[in-house]
PDB file of N, CA and C in Angstrom:
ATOM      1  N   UNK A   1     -39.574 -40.221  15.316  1.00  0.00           N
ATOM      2  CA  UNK A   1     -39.035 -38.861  15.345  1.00  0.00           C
ATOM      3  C   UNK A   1     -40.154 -37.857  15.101  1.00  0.00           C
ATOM      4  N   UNK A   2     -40.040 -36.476  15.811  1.00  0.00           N
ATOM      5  CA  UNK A   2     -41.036 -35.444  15.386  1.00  0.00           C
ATOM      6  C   UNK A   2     -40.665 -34.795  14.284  1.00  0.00           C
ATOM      7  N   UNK A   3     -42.145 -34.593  13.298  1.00  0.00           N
ATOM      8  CA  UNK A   3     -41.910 -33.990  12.414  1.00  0.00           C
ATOM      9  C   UNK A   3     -41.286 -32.942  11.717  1.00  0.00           C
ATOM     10  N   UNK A   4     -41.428 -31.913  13.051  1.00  0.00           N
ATOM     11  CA  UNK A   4     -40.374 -30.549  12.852  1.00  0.00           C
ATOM     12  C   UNK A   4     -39.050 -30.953  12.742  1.00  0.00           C
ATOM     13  N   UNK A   5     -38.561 -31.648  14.195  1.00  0.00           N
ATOM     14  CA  UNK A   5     -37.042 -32.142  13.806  1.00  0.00           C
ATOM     15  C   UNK A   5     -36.791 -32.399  12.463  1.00  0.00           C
ATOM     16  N   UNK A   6     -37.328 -33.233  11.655  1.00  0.00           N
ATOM     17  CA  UNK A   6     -37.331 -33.530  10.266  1.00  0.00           C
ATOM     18  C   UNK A   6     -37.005 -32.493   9.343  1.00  0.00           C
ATOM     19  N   UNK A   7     -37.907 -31.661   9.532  1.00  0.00           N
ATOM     20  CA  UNK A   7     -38.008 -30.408   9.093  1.00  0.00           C
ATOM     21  C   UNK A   7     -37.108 -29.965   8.955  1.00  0.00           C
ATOM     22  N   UNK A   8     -36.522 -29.704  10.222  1.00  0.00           N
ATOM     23  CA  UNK A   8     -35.610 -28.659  10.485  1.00  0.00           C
ATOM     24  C   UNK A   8     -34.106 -29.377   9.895  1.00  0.00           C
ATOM     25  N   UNK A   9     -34.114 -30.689  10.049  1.00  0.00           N
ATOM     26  CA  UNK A   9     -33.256 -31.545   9.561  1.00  0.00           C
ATOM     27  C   UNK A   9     -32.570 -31.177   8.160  1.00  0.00           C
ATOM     28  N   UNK A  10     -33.741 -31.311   7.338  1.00  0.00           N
ATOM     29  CA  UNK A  10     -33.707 -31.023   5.795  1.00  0.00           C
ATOM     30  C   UNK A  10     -32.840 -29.685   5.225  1.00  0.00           C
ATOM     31  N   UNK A  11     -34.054 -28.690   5.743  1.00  0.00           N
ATOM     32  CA  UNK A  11     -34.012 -27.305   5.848  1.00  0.00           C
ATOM     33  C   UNK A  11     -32.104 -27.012   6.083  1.00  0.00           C
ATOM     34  N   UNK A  12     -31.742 -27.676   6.770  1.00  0.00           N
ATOM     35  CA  UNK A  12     -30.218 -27.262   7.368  1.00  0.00           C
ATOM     36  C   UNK A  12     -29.260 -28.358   6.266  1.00  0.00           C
ATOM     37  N   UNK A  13     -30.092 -29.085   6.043  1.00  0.00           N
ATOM     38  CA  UNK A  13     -29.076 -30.063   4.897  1.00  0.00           C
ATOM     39  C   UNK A  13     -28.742 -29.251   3.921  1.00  0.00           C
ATOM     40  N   UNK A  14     -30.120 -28.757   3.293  1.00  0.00           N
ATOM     41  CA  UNK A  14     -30.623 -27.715   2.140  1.00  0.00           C
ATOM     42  C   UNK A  14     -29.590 -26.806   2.311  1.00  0.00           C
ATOM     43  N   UNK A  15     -29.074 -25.646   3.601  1.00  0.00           N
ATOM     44  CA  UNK A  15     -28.931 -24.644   3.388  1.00  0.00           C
ATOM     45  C   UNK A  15     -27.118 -24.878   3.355  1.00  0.00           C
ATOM     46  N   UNK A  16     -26.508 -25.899   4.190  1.00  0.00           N
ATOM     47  CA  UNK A  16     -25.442 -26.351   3.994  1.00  0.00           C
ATOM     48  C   UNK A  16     -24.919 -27.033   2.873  1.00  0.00           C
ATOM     49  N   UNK A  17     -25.231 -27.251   2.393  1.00  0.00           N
ATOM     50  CA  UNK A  17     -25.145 -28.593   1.312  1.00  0.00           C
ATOM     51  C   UNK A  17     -25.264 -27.768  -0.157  1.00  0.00           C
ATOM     52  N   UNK A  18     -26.586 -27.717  -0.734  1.00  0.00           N
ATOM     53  CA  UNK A  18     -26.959 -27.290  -1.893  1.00  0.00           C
ATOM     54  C   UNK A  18     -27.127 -26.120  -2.174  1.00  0.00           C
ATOM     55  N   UNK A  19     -27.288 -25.384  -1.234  1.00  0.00           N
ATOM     56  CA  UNK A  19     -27.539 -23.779  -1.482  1.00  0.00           C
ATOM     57  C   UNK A  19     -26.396 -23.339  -2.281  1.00  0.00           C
ATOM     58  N   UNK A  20     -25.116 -23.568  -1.746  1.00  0.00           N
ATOM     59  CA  UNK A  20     -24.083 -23.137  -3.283  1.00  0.00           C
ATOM     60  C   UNK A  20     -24.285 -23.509  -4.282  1.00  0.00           C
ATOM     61  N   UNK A  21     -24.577 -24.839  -4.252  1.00  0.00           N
ATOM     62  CA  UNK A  21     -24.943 -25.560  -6.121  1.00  0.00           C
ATOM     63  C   UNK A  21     -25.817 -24.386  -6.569  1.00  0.00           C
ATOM     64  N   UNK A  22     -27.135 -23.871  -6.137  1.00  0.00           N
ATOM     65  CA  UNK A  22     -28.045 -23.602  -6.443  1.00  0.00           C
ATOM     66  C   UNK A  22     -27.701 -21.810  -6.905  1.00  0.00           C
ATOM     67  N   UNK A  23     -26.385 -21.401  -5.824  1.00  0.00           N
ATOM     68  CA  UNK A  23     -26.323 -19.977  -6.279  1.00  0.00           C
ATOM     69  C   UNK A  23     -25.096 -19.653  -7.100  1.00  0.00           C
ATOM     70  N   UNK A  24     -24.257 -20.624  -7.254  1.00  0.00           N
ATOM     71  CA  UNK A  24     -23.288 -20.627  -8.521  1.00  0.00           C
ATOM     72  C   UNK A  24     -24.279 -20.596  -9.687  1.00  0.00           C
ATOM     73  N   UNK A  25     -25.250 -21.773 -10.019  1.00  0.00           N
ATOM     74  CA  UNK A  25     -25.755 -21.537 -11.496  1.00  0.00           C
ATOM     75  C   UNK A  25     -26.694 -20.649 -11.290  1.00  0.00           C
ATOM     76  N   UNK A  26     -26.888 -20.119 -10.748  1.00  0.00           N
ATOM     77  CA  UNK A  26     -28.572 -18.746 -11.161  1.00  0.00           C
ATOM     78  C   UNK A  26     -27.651 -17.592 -10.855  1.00  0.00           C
ATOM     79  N   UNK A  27     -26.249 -17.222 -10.245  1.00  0.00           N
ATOM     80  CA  UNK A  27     -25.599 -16.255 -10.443  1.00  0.00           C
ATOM     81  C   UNK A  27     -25.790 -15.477 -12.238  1.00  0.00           C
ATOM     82  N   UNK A  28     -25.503 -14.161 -11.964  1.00  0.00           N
ATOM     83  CA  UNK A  28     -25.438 -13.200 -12.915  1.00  0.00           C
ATOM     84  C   UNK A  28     -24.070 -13.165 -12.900  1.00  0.00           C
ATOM     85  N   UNK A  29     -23.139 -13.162 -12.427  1.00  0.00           N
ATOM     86  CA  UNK A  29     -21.629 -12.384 -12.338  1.00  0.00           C
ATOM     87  C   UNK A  29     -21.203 -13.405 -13.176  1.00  0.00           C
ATOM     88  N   UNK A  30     -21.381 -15.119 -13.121  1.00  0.00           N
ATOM     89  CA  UNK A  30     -20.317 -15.377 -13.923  1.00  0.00           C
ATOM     90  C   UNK A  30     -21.523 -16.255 -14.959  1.00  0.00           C
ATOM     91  N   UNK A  31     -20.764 -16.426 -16.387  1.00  0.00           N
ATOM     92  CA  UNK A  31     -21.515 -17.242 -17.520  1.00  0.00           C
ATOM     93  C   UNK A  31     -20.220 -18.369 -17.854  1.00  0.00           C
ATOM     94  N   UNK A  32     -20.487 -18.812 -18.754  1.00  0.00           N
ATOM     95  CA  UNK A  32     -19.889 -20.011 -19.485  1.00  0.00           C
ATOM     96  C   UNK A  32     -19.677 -20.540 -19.164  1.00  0.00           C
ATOM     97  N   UNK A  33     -17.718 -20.666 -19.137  1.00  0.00           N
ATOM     98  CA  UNK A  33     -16.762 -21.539 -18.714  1.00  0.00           C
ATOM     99  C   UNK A  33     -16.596 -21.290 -16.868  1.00  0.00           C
ATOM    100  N   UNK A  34     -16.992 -20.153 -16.554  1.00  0.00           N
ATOM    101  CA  UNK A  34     -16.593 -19.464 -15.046  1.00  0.00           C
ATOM    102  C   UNK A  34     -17.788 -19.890 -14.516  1.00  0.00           C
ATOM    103  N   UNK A  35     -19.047 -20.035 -15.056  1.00  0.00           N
ATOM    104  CA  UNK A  35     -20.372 -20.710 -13.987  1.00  0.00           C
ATOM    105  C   UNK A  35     -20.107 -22.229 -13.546  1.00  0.00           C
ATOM    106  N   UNK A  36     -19.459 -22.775 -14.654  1.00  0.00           N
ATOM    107  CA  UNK A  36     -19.328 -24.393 -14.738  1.00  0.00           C
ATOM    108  C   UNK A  36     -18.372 -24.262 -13.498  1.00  0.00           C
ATOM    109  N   UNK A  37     -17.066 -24.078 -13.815  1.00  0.00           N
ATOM    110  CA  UNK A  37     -16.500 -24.335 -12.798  1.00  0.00           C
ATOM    111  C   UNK A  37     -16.537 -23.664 -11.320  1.00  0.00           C
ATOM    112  N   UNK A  38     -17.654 -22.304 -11.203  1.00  0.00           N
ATOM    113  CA  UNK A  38     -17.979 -22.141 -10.067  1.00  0.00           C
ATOM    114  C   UNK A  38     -18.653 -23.261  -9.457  1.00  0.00           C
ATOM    115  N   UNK A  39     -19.769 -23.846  -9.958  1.00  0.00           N
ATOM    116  CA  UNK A  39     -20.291 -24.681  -9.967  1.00  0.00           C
ATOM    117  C   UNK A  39     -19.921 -26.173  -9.076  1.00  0.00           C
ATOM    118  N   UNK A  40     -18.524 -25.976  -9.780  1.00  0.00           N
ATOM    119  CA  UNK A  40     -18.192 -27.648  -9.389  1.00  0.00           C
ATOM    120  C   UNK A  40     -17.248 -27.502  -8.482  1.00  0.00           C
ATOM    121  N   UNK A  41     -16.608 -26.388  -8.467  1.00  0.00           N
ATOM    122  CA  UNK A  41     -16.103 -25.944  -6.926  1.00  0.00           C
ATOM    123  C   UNK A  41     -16.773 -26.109  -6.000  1.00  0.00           C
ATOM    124  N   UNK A  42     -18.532 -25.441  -6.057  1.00  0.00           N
ATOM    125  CA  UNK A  42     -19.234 -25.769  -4.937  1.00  0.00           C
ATOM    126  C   UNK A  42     -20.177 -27.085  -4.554  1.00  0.00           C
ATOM    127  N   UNK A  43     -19.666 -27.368  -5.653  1.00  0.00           N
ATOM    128  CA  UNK A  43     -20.461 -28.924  -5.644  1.00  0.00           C
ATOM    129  C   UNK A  43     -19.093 -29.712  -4.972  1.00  0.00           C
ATOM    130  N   UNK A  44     -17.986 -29.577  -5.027  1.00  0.00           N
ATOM    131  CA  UNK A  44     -16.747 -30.790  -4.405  1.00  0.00           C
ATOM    132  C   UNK A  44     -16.389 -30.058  -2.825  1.00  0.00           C
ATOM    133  N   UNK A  45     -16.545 -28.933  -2.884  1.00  0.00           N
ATOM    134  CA  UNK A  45     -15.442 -28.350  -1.538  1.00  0.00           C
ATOM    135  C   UNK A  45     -16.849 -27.640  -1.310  1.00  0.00           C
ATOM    136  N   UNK A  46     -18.093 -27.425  -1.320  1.00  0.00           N
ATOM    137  CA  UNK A  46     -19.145 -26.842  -1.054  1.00  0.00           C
ATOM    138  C   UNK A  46     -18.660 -25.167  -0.655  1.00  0.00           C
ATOM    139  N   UNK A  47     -18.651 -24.781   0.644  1.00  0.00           N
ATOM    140  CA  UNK A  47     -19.267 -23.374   0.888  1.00  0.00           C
ATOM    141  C   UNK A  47     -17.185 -23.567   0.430  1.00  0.00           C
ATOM    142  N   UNK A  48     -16.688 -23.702   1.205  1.00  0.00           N
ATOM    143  CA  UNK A  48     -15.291 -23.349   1.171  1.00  0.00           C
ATOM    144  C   UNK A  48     -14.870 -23.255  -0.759  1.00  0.00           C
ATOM    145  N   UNK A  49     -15.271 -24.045  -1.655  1.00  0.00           N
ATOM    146  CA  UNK A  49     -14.993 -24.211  -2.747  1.00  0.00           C
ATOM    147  C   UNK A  49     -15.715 -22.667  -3.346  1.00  0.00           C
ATOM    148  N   UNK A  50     -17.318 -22.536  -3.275  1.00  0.00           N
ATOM    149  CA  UNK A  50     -17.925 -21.159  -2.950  1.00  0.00           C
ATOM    150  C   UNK A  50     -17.371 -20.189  -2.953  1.00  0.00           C
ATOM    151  N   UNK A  51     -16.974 -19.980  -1.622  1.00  0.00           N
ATOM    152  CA  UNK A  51     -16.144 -18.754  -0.854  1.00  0.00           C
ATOM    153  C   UNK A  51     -15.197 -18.330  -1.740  1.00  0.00           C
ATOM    154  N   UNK A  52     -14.118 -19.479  -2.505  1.00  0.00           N
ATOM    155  CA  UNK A  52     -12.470 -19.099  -2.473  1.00  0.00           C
ATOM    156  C   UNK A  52     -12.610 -18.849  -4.301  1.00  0.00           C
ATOM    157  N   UNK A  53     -14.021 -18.996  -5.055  1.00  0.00           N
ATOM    158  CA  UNK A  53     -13.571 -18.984  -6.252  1.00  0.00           C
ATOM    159  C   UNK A  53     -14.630 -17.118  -6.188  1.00  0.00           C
ATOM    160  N   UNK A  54     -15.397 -17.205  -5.811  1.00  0.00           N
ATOM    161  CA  UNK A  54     -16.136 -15.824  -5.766  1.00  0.00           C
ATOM    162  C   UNK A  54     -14.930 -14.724  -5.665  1.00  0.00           C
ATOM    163  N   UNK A  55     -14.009 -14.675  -4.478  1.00  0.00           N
ATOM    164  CA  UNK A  55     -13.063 -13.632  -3.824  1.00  0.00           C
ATOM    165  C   UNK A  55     -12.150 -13.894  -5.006  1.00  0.00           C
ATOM    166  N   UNK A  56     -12.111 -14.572  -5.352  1.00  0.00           N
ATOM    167  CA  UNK A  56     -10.902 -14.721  -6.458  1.00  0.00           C
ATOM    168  C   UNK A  56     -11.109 -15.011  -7.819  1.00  0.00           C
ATOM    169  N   UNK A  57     -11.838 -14.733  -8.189  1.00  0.00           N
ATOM    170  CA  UNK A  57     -12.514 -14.379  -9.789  1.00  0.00           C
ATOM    171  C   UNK A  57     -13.909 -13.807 -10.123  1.00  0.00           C
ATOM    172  N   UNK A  58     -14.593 -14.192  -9.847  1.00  0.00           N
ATOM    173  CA  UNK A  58     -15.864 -13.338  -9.835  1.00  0.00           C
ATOM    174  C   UNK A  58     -15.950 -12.056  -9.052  1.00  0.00           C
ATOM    175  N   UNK A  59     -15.238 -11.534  -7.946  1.00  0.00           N
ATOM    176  CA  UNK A  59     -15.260 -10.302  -6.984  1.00  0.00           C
ATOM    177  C   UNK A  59     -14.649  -8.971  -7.765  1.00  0.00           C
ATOM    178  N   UNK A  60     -13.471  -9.923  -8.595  1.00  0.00           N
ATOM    179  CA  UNK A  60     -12.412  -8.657  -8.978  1.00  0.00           C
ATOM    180  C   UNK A  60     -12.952  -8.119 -10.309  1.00  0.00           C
ATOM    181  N   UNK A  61     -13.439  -9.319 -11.329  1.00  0.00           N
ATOM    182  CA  UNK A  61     -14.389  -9.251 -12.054  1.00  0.00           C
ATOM    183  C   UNK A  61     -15.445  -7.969 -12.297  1.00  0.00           C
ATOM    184  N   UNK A  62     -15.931  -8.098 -11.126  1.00  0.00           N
ATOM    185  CA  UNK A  62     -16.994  -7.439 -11.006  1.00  0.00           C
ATOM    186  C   UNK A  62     -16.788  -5.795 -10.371  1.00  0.00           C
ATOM    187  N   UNK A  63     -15.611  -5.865  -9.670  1.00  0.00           N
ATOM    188  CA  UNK A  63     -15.026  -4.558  -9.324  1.00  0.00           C
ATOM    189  C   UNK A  63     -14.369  -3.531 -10.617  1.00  0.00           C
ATOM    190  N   UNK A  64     -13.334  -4.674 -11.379  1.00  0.00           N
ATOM    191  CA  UNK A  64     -13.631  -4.109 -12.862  1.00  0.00           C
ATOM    192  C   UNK A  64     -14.480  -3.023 -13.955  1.00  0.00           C
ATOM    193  N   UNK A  65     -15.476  -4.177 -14.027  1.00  0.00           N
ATOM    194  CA  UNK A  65     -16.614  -3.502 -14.582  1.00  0.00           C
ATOM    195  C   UNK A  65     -17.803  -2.158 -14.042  1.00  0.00           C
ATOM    196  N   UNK A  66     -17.433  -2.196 -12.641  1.00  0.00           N
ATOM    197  CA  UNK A  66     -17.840  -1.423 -12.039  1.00  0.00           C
ATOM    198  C   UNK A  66     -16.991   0.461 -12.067  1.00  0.00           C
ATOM    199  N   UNK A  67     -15.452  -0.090 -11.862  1.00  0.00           N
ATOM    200  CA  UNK A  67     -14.578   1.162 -12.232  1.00  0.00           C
ATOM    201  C   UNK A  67     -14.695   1.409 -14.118  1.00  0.00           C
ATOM    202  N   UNK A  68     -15.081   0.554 -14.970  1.00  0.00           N
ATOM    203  CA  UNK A  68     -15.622   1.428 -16.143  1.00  0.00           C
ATOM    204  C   UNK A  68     -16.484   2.047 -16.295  1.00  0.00           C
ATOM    205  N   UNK A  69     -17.358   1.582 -15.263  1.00  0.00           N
ATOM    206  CA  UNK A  69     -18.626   2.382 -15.440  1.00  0.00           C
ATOM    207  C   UNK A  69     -18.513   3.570 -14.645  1.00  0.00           C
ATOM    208  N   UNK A  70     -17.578   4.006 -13.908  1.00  0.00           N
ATOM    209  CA  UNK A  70     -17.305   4.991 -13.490  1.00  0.00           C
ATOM    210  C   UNK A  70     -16.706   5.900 -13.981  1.00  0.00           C
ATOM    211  N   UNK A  71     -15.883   5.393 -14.727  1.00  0.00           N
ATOM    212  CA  UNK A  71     -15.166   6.254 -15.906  1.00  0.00           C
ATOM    213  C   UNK A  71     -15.726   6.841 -16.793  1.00  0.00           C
ATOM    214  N   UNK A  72     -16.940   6.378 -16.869  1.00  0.00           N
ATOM    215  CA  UNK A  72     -18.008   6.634 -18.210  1.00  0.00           C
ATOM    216  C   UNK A  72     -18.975   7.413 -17.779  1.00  0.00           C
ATOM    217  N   UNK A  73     -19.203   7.753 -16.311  1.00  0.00           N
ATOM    218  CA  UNK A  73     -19.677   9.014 -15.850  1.00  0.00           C
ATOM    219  C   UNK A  73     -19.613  10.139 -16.209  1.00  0.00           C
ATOM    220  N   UNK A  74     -20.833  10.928 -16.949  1.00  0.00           N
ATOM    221  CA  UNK A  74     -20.702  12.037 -17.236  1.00  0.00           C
ATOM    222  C   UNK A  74     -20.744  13.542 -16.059  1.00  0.00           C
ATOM    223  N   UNK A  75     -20.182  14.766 -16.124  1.00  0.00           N
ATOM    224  CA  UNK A  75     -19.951  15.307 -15.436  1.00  0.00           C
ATOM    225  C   UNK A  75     -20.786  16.070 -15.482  1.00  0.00           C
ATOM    226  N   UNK A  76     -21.477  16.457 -14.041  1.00  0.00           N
ATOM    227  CA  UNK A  76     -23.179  17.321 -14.197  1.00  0.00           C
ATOM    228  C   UNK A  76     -22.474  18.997 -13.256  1.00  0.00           C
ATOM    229  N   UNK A  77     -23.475  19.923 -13.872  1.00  0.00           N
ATOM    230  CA  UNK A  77     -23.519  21.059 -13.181  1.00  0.00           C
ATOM    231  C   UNK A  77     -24.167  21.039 -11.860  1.00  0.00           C
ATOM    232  N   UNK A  78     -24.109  21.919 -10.603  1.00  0.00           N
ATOM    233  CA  UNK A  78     -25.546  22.235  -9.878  1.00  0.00           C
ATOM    234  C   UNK A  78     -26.378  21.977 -10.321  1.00  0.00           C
ATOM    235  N   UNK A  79     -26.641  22.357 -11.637  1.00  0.00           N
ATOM    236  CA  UNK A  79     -28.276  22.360 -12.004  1.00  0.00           C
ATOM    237  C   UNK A  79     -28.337  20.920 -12.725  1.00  0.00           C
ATOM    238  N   UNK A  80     -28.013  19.997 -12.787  1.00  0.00           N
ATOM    239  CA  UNK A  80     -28.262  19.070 -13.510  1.00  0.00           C
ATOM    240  C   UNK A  80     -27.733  18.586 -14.982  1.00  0.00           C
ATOM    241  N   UNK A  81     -27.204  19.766 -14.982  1.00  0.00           N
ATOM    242  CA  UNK A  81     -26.618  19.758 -16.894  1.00  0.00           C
ATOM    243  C   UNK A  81     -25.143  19.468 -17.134  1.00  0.00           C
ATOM    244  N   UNK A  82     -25.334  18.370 -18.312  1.00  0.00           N
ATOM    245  CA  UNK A  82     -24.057  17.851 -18.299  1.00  0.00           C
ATOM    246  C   UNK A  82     -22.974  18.886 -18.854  1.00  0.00           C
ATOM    247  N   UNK A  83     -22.062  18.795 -18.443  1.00  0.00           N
ATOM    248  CA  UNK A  83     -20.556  19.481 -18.501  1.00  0.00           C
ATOM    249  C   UNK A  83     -19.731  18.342 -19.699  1.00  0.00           C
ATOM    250  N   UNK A  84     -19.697  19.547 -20.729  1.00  0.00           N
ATOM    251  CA  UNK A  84     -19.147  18.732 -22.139  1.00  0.00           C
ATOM    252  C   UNK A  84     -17.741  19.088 -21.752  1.00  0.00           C
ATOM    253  N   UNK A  85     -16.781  17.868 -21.979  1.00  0.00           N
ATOM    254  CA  UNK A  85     -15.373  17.584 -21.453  1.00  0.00           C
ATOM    255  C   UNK A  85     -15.033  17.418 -22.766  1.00  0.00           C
ATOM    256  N   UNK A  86     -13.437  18.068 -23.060  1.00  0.00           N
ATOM    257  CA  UNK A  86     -12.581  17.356 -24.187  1.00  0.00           C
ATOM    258  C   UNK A  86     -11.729  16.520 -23.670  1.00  0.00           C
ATOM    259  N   UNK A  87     -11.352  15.185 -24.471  1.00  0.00           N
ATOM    260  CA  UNK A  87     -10.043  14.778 -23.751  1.00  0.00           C
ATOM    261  C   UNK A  87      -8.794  14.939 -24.447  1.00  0.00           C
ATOM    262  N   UNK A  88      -7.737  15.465 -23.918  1.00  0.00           N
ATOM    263  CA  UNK A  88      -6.590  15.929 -23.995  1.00  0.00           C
ATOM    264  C   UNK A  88      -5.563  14.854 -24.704  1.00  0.00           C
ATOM    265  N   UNK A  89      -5.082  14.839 -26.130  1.00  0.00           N
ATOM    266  CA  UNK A  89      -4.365  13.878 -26.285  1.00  0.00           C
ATOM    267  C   UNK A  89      -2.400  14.300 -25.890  1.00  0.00           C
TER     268      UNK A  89
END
């Protein structure tokens, strides 16, 4: 066999195969108990195991934390200066 084929062989094993193992654990979005079992989702059902735990726990997750941090936006003038808000009980 030629060497590239080989190559290219691997390379496509690599990117099918292990590339989820590899981006469940070096993910930021999930830690602990939620990396492990991202993890082994993509290690049994690979990209499909991947796919269906990201959209459905890590996505919403992360949409979450994103609308607090929006909330926590302070309110600026034209010129740059923040606009002191009371909140209304």
């Amino acid at each position: 066999m030629n060497l590239s084929f080989l190559l290219i062989l691997f390379i496509s094993f690599f990117t099918i195969n292990i590339l989820p193992w590899v981006l469940a654990l070096i993910s930021k979005k999930a830690s602990g108990n939620n990396k492990v079992i991202w993890f082994l989702m993509s290690f049994l059902l690979s990209w499909l195991g991947f796919i269906v735990y990201y959209y459905l726990v890590i996505k919403p997750e992360w949409k979450a934390e994103l609308e607090r941090k929006k909330s926590k936006r302070i309110l600026r003038n034209e010129n740059g200066m923040p606009i002191k808000m009371y909140e209304q009980s």
